[in-house]
Protein backbone atom coordinates (compact mmCIF):
# COMPACT_ATOMS: atom_id res chain seq x y z
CA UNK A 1 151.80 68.24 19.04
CA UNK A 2 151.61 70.11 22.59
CA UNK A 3 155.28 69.90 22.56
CA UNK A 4 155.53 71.90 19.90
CA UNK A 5 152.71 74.14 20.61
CA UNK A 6 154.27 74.55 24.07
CA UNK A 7 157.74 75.39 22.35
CA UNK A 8 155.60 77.87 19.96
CA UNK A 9 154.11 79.67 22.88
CA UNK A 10 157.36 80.18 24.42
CA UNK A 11 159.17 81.63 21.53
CA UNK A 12 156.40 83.90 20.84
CA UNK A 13 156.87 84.87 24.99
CA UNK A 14 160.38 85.48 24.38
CA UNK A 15 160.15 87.40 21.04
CA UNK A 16 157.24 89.89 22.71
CA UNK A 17 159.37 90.24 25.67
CA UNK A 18 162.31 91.27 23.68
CA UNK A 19 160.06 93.82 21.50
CA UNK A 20 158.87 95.51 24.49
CA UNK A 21 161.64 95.42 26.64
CA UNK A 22 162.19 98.69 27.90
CA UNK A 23 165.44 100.64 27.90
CA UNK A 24 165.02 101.32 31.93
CA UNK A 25 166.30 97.69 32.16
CA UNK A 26 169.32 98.70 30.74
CA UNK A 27 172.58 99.16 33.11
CA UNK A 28 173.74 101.77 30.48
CA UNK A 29 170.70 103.55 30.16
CA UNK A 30 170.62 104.19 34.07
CA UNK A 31 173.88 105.42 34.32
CA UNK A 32 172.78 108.06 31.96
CA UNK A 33 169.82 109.17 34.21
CA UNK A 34 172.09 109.68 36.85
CA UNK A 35 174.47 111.74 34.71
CA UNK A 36 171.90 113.73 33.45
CA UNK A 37 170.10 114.00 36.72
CA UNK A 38 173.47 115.04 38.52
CA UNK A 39 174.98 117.16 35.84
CA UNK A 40 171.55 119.08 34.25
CA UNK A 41 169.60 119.07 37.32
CA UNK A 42 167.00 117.21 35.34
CA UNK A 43 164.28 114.75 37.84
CA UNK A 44 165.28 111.45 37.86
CA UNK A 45 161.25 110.71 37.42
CA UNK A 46 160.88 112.77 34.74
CA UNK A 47 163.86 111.02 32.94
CA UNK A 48 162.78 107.66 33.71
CA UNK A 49 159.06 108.08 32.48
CA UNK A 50 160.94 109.46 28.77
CA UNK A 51 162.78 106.54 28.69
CA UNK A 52 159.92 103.77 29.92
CA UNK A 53 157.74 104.92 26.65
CA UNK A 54 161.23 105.48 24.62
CA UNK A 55 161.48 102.79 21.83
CA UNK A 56 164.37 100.52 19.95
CA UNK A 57 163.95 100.76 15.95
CA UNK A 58 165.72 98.43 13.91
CA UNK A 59 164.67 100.50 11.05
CA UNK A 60 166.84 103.49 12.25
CA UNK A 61 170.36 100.95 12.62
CA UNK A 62 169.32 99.85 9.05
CA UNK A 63 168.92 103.57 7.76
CA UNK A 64 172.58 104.05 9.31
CA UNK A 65 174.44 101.10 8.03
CA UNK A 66 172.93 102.18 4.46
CA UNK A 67 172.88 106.29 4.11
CA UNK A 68 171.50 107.41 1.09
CA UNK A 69 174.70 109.53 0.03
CA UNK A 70 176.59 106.10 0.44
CA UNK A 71 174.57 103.87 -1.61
CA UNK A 72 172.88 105.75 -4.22
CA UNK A 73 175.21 106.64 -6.94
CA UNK A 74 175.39 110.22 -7.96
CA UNK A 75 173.24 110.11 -11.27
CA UNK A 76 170.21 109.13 -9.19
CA UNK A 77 171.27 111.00 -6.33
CA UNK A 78 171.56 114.62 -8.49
CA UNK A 79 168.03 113.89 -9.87
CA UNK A 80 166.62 115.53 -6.94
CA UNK A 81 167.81 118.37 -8.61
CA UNK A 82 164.66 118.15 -10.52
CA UNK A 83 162.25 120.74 -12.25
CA UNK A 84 159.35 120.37 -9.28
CA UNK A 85 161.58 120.96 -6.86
CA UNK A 86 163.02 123.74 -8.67
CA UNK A 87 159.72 125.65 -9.15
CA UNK A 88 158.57 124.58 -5.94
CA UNK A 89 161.93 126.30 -4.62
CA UNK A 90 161.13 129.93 -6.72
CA UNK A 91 157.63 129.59 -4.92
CA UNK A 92 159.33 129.32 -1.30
CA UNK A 93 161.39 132.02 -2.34
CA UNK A 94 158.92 134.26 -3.54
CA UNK A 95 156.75 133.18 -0.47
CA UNK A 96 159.43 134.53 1.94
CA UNK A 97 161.12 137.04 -0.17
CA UNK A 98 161.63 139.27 3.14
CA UNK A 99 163.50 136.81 5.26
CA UNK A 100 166.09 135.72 2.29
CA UNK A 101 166.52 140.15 2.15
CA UNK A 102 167.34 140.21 5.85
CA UNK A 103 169.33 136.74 5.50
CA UNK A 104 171.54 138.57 2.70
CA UNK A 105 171.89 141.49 4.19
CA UNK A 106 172.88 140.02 7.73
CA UNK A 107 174.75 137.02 6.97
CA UNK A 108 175.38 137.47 3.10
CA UNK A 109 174.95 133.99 2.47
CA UNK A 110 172.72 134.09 -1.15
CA UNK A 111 169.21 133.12 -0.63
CA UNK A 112 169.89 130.54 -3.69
CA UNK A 113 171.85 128.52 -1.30
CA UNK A 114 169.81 128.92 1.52
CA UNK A 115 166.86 127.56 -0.37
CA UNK A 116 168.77 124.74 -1.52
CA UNK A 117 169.81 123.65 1.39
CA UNK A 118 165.70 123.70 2.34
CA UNK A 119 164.73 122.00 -0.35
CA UNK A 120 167.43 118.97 -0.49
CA UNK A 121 167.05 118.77 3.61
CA UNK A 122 162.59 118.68 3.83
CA UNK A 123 161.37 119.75 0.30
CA UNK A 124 160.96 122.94 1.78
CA UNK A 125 159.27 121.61 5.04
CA UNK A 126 157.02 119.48 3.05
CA UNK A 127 158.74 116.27 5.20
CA UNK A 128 160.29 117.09 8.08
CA UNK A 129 160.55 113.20 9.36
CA UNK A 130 157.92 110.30 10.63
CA UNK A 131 160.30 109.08 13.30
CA UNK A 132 160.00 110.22 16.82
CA UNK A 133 163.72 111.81 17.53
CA UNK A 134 163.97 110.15 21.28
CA UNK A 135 163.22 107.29 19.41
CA UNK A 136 165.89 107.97 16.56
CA UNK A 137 168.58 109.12 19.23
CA UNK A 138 167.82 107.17 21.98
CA UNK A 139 168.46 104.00 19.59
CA UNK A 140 171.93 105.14 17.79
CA UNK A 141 172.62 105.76 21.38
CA UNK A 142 172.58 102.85 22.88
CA UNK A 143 172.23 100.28 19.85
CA UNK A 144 174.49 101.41 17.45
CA UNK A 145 178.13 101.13 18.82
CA UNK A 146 180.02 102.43 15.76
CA UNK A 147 178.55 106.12 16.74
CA UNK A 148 177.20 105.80 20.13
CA UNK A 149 179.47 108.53 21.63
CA UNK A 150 178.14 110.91 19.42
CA UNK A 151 174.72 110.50 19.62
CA UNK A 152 174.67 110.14 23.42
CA UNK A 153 175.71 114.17 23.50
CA UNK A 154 172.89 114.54 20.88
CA UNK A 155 170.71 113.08 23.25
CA UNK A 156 172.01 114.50 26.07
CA UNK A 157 171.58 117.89 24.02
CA UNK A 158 167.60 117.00 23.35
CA UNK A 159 166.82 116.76 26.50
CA UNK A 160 168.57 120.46 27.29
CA UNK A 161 167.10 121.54 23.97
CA UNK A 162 163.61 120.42 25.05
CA UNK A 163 163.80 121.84 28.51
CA UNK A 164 165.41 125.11 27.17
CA UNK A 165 162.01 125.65 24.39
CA UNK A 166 159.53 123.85 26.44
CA UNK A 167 159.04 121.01 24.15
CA UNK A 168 157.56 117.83 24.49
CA UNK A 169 160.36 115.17 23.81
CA UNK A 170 157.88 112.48 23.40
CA UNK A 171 156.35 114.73 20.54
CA UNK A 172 159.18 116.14 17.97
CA UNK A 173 159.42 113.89 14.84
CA UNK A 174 162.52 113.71 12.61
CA UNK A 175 164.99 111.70 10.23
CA UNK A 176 166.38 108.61 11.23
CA UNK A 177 169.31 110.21 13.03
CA UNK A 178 167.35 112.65 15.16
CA UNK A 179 167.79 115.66 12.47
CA UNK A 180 164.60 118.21 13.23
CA UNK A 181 162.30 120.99 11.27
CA UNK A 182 162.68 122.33 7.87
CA UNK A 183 166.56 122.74 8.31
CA UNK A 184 167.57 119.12 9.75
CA UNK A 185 169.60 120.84 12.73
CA UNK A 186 170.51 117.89 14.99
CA UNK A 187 170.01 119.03 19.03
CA UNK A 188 173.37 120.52 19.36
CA UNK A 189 173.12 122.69 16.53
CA UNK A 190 170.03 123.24 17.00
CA UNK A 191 171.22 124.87 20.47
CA UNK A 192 174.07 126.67 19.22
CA UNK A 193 172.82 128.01 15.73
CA UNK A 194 169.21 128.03 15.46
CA UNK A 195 168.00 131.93 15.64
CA UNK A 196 164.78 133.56 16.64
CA UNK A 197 164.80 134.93 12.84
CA UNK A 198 161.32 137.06 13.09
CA UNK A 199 161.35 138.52 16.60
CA UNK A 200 158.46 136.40 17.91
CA UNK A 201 160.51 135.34 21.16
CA UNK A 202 161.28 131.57 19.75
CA UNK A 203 163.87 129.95 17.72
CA UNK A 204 161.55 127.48 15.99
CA UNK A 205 162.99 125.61 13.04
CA UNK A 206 160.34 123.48 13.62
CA UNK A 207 157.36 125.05 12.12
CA UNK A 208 158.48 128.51 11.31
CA UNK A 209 160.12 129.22 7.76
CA UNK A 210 161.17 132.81 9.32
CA UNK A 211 163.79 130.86 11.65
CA UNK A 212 164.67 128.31 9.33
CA UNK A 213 165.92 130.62 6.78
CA UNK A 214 167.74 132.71 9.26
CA UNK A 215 169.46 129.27 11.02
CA UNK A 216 171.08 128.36 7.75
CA UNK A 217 172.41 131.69 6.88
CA UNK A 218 173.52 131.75 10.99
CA UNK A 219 175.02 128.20 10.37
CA UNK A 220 176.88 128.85 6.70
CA UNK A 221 178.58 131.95 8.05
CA UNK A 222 179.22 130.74 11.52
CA UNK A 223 182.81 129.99 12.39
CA UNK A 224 183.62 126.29 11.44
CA UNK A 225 186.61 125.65 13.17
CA UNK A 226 188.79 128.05 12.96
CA UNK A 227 187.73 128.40 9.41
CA UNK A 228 185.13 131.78 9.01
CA UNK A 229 181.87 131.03 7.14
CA UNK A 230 180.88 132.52 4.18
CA UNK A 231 183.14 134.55 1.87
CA UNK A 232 180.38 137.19 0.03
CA UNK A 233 182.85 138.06 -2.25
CA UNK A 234 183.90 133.87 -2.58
CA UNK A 235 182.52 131.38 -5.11
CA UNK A 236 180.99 127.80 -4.34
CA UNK A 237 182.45 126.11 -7.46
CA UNK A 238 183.98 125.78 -10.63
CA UNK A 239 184.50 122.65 -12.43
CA UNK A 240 188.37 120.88 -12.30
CA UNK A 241 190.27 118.78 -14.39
CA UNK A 242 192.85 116.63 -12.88
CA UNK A 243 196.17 118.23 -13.04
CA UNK A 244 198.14 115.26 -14.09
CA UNK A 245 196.71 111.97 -14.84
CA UNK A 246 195.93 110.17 -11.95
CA UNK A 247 193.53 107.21 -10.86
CA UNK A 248 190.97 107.39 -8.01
CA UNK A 249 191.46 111.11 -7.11
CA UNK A 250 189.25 111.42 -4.32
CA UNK A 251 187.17 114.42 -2.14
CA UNK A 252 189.14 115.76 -0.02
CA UNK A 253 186.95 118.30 2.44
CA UNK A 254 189.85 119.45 3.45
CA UNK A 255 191.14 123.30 3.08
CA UNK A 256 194.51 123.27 1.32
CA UNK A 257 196.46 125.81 -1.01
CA UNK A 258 195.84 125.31 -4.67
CA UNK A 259 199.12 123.87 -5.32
CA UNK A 260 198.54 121.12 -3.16
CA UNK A 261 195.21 119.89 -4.93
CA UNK A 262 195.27 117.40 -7.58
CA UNK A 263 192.73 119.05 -9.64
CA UNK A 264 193.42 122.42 -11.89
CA UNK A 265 191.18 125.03 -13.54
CA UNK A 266 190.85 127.21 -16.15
CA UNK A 267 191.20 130.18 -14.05
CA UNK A 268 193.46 132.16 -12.03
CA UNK A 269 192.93 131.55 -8.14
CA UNK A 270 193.69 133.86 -5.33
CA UNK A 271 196.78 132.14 -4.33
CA UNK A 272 196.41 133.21 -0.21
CA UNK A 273 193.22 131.17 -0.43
CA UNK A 274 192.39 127.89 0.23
CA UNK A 275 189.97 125.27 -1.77
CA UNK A 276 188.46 121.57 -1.53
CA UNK A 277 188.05 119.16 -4.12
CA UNK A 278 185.22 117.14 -5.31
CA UNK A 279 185.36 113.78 -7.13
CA UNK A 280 181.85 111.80 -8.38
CA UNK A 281 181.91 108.96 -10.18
CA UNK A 282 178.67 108.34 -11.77
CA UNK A 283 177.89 104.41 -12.62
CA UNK A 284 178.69 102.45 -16.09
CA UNK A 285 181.99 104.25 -16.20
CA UNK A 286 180.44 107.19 -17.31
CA UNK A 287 183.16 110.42 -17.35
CA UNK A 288 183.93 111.28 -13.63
CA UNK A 289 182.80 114.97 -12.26
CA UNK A 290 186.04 117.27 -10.57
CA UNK A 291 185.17 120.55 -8.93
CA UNK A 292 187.40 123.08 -6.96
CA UNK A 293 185.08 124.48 -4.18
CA UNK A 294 186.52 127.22 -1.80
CA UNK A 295 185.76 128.10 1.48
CA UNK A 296 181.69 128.70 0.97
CA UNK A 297 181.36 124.72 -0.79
CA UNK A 298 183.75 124.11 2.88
CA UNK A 299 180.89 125.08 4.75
CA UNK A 300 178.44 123.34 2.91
CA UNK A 301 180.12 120.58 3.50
CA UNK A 302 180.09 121.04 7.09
CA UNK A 303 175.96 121.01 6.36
CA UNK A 304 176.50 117.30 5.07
CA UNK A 305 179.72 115.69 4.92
CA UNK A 306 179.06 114.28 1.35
CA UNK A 307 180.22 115.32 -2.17
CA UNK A 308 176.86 114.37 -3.61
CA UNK A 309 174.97 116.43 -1.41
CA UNK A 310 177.27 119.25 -1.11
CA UNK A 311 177.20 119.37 -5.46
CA UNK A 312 173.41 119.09 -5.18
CA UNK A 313 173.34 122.23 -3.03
CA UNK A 314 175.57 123.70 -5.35
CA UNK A 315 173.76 123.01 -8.47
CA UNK A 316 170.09 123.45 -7.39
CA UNK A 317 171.41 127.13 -6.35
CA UNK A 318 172.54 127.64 -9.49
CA UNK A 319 169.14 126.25 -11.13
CA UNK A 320 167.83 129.24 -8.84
CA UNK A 321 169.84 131.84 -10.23
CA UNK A 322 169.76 130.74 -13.70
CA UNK A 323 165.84 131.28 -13.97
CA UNK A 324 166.74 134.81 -12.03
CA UNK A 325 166.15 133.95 -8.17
């Protein structure tokens, strides 16, 4: 009986130390200090005290392996087009009516879509995240090898970001991937495209509706690529047929003439332009969905690289401007 008790007590040892081991003993995680330290001027102290009360979430490399757009099929993923958040939508745009005027007018990017994009992302800022983004980051980082070259310039970007806005990086809650505020900007383009939308001296997407409105017009009409924004005088979508009968047709976020698609519509398109195609396959071989998307459904999809949510964005706008939004 001590034997085992003895054998217990050093498991549990073992399985504490391993919870709380902290990512300072980490070769990897060093090396980054000094890279930060030597390239950003950052204090190694200050670096290593972030990183000594940093934590490892399993949670977050579960979250990853199993995204939502992934492994929800798209009739339960389009039900978040639903009636609350519809009317909760006409209230946020009623609520800010002045920003989506100055959005238009700057960006001409249609509040509809703007609102959308709010809505799907936070429920209009109503949940912004639970999980502490050095904690989300720092994680894929260093525990998730499939993307860990990505999100090491996302951290690397927080910590800029932070310094930049005078944040506390211990403080800023998120998604599982590190995504912030109302909008979901990750650091980088939270850098590059977040806007000071209201003149009060900050770019907060965090907590101000002003700037989050702004950032997504500033992001949808940004140059993606060399691929310009958003076309005012462009559509989003029109629903596609397949041009010849083919199995598995597949998205394809990819700008290409019309000729080269393997969808067709009813209409006559602007043969110098270029379009996308969508393909969703909802579940008990129900008929599949086909839509042509040009340029503007492009840079939703640069947003969220995912038919479903890209469609959802599409048809929640149109919800908008259906009821006269």
């Amino acid at each position: 009986m001590k034997y085992f008790r003895f054998i217990f007590f050093i498991a549990v040892l073992v399985f504490t130390s391993l919870i709380n081991a902290s990512y300072l003993d980490r070769n990897e995680v060093q090396d980054f200090v000094d890279y930060l330290s030597e390239k950003h001027d950052f204090e190694k102290s200050y670096l290593l005290d972030i990183f000594s009360k940093t934590e490892k979430q399993q949670k977050i490399i579960d979250l990853m392996n199993n995204p939502s757009e992934k492994v929800t099929s798209w009739d339960d993923y389009k039900k978040r087009v639903s009636l609350t958040r519809v009317q909760s939508g006409i209230r946020f745009l009623n609520t800010y009516e002045q920003w989506f005027d100055k959005a238009e007018e700057i960006y001409g990017v249609p509040r509809q879509v703007i609102a959308s994009i709010i809505g799907l992302e936070t429920n209009y800022g109503g949940y912004k995240g639970r999980i502490r983004v050095i904690d989300a980051l720092t994680t894929a980082a260093f525990d998730y090898p499939r993307r860990r070259e990505f999100f090491k310039i996302q951290l690397e970007e927080y910590f800029l970001l932070t310094r930049e806005e005078g944040f506390d990086p211990l403080e800023i809650k998120g998604s599982y991937a590190g995504a912030m505020g109302f909008v979901q900007f990750m650091p980088d383009n939270y850098r590059k495209l977040a806007i000071d939308f209201d003149g009060d001296g900050k770019k907060d997407i965090l907590s101000n509706p002003a700037d989050a409105i702004g950032s997504v017009a500033n992001f949808l009409s940004s140059n993606l690529g060399n691929k310009k924004g958003w076309d005012k005088d462009g559509f989003i979508a029109i629903e596609a047929s397949p041009k010849r009968y083919k199995k598995n047709i597949k998205s394809s976020f990819k700008l290409k003439p019309y000729k080269e698609l393997d969808l067709k519509v009813n209409l006559e398109l602007d043969s110098s332009k270029k379009y996308i195609q969508i393909s969703l396959f909802p579940k008990d071989d129900a008929k599949e969905e086909y839509w042509l998307g040009d340029k503007n459904l492009y840079a939703i999809t640069r947003y969220n690289p995912s038919s479903k949510y890209a469609m959802s964005v599409f048809l929640l706008s149109r919800e908008f401007i259906n009821i006269g939004n």
